[in-house]
PDB file of N, CA and C in Angstrom:
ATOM      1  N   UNK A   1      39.350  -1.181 -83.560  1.00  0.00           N
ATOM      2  CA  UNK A   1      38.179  -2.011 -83.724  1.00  0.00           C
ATOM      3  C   UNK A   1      37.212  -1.694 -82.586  1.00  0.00           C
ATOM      4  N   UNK A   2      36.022  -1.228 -82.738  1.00  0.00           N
ATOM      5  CA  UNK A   2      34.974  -1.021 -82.052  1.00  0.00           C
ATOM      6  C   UNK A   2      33.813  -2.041 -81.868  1.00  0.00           C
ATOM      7  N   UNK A   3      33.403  -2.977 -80.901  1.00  0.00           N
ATOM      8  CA  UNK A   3      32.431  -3.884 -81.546  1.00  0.00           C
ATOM      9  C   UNK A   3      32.044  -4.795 -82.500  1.00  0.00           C
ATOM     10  N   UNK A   4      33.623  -5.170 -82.817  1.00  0.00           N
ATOM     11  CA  UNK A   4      33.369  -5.532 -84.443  1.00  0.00           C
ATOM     12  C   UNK A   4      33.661  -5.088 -85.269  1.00  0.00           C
ATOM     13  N   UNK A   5      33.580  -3.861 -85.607  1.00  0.00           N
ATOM     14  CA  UNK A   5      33.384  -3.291 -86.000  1.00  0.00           C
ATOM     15  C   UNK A   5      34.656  -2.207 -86.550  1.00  0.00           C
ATOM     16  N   UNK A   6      34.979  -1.971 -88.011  1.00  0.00           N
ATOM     17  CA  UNK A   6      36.069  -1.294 -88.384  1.00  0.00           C
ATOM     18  C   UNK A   6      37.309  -1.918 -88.097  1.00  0.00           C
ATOM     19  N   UNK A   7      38.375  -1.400 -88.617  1.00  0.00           N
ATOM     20  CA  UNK A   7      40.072  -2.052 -88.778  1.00  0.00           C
ATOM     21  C   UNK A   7      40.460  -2.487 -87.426  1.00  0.00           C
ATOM     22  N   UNK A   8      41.124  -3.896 -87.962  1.00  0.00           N
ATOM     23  CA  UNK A   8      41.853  -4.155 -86.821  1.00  0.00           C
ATOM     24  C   UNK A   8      43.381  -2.769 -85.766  1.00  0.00           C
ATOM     25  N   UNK A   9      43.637  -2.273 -87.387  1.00  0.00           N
ATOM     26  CA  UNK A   9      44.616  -1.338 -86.925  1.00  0.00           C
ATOM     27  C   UNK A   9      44.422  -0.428 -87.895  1.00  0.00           C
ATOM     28  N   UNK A  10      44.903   1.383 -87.653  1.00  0.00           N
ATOM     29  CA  UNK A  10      44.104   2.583 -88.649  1.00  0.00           C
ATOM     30  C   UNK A  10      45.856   2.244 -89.533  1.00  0.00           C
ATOM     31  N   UNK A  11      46.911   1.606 -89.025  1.00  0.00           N
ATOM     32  CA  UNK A  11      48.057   1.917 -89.837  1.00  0.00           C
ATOM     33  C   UNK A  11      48.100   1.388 -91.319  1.00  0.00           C
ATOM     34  N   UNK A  12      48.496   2.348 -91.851  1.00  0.00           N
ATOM     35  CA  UNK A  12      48.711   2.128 -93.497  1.00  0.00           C
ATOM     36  C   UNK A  12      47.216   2.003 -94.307  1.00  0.00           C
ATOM     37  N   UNK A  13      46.053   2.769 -93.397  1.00  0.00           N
ATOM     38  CA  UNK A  13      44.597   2.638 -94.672  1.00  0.00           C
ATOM     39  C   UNK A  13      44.607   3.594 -94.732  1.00  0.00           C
ATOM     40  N   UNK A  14      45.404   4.759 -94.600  1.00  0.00           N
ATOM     41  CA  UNK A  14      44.638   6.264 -94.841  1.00  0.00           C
ATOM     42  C   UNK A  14      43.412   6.500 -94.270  1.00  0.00           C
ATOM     43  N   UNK A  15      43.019   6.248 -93.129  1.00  0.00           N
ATOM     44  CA  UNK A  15      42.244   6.654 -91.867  1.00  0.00           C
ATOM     45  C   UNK A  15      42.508   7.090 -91.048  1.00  0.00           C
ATOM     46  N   UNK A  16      41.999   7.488 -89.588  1.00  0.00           N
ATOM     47  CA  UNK A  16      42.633   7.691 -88.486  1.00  0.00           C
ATOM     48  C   UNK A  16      41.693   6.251 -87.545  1.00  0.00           C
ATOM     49  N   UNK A  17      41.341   5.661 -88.191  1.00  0.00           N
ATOM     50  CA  UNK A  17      40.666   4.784 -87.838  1.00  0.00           C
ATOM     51  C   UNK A  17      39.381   4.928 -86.792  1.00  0.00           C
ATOM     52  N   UNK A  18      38.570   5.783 -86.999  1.00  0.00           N
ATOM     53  CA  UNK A  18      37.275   6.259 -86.034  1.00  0.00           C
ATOM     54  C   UNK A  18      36.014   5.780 -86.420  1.00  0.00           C
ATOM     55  N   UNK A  19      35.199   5.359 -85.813  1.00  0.00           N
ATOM     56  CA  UNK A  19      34.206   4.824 -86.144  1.00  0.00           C
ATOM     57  C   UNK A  19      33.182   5.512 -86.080  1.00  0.00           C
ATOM     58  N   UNK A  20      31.950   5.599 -87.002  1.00  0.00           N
ATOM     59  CA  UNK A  20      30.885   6.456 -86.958  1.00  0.00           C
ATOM     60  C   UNK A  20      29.439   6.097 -87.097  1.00  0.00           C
ATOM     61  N   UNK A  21      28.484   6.011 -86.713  1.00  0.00           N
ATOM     62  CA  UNK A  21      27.085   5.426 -87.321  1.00  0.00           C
ATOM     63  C   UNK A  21      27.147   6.960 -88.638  1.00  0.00           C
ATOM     64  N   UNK A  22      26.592   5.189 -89.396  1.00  0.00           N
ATOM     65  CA  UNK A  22      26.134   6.148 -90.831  1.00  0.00           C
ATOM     66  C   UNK A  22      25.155   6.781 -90.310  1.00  0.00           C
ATOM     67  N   UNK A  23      24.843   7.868 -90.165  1.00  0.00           N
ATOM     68  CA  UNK A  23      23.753   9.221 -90.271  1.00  0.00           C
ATOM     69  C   UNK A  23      22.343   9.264 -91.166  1.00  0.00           C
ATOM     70  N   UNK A  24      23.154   8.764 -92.107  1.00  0.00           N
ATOM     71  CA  UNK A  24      22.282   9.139 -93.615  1.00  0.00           C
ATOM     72  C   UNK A  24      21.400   8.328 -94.102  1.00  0.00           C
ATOM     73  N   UNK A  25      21.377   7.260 -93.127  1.00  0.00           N
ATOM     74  CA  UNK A  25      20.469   5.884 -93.238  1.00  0.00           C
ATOM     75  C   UNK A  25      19.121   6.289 -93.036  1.00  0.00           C
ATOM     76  N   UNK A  26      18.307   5.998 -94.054  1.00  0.00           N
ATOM     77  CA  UNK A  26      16.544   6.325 -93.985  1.00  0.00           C
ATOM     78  C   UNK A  26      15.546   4.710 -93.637  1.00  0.00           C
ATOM     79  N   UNK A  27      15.416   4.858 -92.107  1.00  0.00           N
ATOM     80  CA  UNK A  27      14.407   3.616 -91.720  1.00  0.00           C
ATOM     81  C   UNK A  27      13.368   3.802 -91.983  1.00  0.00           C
ATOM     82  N   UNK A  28      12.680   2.645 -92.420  1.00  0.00           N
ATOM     83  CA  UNK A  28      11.078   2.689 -93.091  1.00  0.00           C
ATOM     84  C   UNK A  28      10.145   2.403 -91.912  1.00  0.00           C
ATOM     85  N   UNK A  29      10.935   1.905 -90.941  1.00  0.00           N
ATOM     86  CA  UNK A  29       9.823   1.811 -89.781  1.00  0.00           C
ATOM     87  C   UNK A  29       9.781   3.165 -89.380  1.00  0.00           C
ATOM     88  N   UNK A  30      10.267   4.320 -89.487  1.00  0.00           N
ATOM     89  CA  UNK A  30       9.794   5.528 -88.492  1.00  0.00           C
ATOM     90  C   UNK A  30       8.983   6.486 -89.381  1.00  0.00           C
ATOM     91  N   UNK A  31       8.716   5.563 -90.606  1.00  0.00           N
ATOM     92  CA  UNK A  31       7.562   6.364 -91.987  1.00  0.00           C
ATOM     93  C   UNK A  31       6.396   5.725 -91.475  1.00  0.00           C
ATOM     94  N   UNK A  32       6.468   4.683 -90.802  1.00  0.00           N
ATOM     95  CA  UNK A  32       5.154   4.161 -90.349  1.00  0.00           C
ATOM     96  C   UNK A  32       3.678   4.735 -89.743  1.00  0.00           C
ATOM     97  N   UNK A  33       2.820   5.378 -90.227  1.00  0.00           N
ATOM     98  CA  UNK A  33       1.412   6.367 -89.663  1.00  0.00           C
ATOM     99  C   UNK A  33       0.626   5.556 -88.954  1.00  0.00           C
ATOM    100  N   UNK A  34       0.273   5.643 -87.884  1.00  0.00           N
ATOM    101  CA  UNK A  34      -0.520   4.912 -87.083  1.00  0.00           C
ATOM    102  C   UNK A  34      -1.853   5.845 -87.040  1.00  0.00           C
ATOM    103  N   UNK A  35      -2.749   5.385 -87.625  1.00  0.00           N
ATOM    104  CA  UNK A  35      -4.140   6.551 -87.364  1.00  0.00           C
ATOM    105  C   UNK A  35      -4.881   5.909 -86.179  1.00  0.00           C
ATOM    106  N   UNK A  36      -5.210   6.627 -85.711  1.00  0.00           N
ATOM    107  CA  UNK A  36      -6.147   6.395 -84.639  1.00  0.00           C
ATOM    108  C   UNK A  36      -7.939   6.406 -85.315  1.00  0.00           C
ATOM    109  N   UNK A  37      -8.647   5.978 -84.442  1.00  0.00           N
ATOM    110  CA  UNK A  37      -9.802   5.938 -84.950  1.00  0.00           C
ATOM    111  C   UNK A  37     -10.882   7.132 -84.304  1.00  0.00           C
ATOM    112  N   UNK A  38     -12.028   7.286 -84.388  1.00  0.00           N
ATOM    113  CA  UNK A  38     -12.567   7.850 -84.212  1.00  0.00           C
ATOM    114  C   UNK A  38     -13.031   8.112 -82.676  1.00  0.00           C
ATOM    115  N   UNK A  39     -13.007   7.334 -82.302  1.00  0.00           N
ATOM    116  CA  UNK A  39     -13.442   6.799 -80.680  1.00  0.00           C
ATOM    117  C   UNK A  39     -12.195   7.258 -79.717  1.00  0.00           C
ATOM    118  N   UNK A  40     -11.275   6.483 -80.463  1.00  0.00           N
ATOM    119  CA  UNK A  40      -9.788   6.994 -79.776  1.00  0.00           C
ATOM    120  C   UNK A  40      -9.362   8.564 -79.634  1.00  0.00           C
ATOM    121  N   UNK A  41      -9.905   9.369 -80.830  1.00  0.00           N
ATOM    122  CA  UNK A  41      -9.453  10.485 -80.968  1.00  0.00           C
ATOM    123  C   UNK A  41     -10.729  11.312 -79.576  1.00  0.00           C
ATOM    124  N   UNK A  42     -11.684  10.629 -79.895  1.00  0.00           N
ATOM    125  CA  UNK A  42     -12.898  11.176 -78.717  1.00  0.00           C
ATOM    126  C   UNK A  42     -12.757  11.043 -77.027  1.00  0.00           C
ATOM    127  N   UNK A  43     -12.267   9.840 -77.219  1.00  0.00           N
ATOM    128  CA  UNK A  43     -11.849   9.752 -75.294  1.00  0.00           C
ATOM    129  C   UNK A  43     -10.165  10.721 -75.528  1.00  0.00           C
ATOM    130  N   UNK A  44      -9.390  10.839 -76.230  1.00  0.00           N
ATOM    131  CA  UNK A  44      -8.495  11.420 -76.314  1.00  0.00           C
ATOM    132  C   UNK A  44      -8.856  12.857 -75.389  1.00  0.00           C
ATOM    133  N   UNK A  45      -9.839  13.100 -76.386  1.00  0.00           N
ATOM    134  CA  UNK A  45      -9.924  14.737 -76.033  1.00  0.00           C
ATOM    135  C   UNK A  45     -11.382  15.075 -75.105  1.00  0.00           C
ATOM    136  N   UNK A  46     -11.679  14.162 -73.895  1.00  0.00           N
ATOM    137  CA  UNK A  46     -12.311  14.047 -73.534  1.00  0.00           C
ATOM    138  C   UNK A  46     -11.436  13.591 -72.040  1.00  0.00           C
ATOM    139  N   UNK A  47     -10.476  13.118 -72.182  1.00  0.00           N
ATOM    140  CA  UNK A  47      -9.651  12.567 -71.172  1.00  0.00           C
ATOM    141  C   UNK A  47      -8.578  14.305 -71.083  1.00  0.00           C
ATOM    142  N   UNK A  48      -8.871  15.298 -72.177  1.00  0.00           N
ATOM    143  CA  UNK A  48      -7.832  16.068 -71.972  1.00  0.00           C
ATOM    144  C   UNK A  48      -8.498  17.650 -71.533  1.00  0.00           C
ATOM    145  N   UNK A  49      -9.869  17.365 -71.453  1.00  0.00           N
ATOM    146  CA  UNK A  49     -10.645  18.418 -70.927  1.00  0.00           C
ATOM    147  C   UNK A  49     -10.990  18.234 -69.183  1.00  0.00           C
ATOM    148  N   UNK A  50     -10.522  18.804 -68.257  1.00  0.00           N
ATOM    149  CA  UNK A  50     -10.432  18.488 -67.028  1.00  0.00           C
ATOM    150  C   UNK A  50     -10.887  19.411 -66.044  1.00  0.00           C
ATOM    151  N   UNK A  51     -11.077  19.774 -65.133  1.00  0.00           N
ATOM    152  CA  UNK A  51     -11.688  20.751 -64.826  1.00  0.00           C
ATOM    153  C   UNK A  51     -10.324  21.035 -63.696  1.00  0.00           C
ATOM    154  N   UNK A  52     -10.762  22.126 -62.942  1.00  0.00           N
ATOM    155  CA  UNK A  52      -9.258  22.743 -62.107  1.00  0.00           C
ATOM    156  C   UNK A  52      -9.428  21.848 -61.063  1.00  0.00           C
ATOM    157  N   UNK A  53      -8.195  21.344 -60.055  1.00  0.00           N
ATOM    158  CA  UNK A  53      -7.695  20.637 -58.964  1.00  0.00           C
ATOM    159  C   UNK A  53      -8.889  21.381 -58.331  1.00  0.00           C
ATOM    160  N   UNK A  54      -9.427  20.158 -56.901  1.00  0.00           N
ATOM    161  CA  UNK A  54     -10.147  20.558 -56.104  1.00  0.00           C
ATOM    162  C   UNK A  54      -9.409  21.256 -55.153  1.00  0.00           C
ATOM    163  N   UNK A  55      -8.569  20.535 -54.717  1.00  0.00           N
ATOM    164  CA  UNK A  55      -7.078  21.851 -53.893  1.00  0.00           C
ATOM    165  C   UNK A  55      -6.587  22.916 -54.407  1.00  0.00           C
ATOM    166  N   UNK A  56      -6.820  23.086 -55.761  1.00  0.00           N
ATOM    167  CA  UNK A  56      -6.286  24.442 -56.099  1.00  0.00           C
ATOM    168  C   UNK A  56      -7.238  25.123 -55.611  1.00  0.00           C
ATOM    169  N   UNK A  57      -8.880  24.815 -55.937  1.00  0.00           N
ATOM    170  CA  UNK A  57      -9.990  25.896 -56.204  1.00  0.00           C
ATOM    171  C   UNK A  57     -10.097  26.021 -54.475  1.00  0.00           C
ATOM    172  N   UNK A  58     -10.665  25.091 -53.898  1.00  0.00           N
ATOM    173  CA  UNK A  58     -10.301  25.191 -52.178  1.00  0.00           C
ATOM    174  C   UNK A  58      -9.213  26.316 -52.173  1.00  0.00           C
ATOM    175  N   UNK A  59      -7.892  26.486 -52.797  1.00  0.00           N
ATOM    176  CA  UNK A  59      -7.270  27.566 -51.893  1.00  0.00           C
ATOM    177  C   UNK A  59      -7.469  28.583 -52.407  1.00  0.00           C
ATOM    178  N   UNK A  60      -7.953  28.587 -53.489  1.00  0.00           N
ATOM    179  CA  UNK A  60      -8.504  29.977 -54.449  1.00  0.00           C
ATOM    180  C   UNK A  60      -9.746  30.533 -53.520  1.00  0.00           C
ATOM    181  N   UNK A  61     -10.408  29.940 -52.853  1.00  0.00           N
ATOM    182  CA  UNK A  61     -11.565  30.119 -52.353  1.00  0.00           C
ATOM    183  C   UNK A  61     -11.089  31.091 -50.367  1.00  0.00           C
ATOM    184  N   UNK A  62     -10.151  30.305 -50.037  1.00  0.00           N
ATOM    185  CA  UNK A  62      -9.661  30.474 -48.944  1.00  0.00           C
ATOM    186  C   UNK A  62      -8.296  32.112 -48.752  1.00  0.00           C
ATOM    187  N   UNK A  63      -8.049  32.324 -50.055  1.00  0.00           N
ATOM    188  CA  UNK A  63      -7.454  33.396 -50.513  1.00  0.00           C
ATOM    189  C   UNK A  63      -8.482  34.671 -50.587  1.00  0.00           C
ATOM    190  N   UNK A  64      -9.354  33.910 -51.050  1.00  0.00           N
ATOM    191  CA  UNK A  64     -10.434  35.461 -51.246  1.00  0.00           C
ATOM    192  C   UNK A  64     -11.132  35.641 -50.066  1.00  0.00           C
ATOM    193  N   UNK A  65     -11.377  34.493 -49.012  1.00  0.00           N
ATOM    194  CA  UNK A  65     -12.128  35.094 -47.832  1.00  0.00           C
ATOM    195  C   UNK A  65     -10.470  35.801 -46.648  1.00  0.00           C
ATOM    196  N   UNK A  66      -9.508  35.345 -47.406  1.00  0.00           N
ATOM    197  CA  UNK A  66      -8.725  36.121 -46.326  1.00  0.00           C
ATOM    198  C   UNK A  66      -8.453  37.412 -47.088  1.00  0.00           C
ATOM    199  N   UNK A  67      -8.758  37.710 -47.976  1.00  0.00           N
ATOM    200  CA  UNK A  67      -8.432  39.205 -48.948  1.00  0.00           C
ATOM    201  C   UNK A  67      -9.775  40.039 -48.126  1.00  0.00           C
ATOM    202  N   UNK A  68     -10.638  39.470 -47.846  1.00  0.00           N
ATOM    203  CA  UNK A  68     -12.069  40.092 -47.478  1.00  0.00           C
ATOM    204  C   UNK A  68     -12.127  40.362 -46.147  1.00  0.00           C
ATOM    205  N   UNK A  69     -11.228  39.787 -45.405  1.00  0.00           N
ATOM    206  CA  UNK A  69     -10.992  39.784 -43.825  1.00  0.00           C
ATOM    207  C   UNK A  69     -10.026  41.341 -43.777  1.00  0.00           C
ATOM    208  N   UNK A  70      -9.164  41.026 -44.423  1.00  0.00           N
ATOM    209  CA  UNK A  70      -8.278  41.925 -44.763  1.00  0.00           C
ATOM    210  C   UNK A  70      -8.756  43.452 -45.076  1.00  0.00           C
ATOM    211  N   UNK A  71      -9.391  43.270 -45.855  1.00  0.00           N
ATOM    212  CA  UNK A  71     -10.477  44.918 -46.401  1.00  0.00           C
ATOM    213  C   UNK A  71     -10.692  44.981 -45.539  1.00  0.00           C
ATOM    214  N   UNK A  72     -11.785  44.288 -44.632  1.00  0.00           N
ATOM    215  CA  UNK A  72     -12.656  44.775 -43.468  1.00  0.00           C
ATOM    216  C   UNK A  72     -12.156  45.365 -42.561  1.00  0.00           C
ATOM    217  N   UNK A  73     -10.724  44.438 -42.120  1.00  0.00           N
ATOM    218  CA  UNK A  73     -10.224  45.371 -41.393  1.00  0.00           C
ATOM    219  C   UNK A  73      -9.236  46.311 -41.327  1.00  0.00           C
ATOM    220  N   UNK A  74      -9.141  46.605 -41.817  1.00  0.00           N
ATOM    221  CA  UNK A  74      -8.390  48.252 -42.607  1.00  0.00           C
ATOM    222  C   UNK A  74      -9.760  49.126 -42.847  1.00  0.00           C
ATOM    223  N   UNK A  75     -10.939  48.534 -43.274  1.00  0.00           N
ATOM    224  CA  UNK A  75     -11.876  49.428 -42.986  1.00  0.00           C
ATOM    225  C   UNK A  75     -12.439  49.773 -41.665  1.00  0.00           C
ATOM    226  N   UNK A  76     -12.364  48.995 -40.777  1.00  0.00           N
ATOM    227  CA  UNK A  76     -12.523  48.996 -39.418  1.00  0.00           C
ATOM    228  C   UNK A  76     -11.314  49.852 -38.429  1.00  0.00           C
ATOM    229  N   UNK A  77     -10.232  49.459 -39.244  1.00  0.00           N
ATOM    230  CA  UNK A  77      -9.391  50.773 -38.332  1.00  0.00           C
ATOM    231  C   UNK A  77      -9.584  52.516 -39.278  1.00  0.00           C
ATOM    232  N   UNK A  78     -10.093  52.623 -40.113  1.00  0.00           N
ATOM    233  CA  UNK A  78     -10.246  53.922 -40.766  1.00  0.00           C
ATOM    234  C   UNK A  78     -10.923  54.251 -40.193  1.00  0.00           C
ATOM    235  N   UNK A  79     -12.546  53.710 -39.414  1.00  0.00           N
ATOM    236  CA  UNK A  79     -13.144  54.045 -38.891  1.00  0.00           C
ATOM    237  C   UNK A  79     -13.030  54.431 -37.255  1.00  0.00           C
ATOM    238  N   UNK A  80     -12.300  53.622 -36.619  1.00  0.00           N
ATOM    239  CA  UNK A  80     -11.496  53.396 -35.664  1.00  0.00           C
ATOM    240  C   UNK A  80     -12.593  52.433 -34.659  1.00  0.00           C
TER     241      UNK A  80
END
């Protein structure tokens, strides 16, 4: 017995006495469609257009002036 649930004992029913959720059960609440409206769908995709992190672009920015430091000077020792 599980919860209530199934034989007090599996002896003499031709079971092994295990308990299972039926599987095969179709709930009508998860057929349920919720539409959204028009407005909703607009801040939706308005809330999902974002522009890049200010800390990312800051280090994107700080990467390329050290790539440029870098050239220079490797061009500065070619020259000597």
């Amino acid at each position: 017995m599980y919860n209530g649930i199934g034989l007090q004992t599996a002896r003499g029913s031709g079971t092994n006495g295990y308990v299972q959720r039926n599987l095969a059960l179709v709930r009508t609440s998860k057929s349920k469609i919720d539409f959204r409206t028009e407005e909703e769908l607009q801040k939706a995709a308005d809330s999902a257009v974002r522009g890049p992190n200010a800390e990312i672009r800051e280090h994107a920015k700080k990467r390329a002036l050290e790539l440029k430091c870098a050239e220079m000077q490797d061009l500065m020792k070619e020259q000597g």
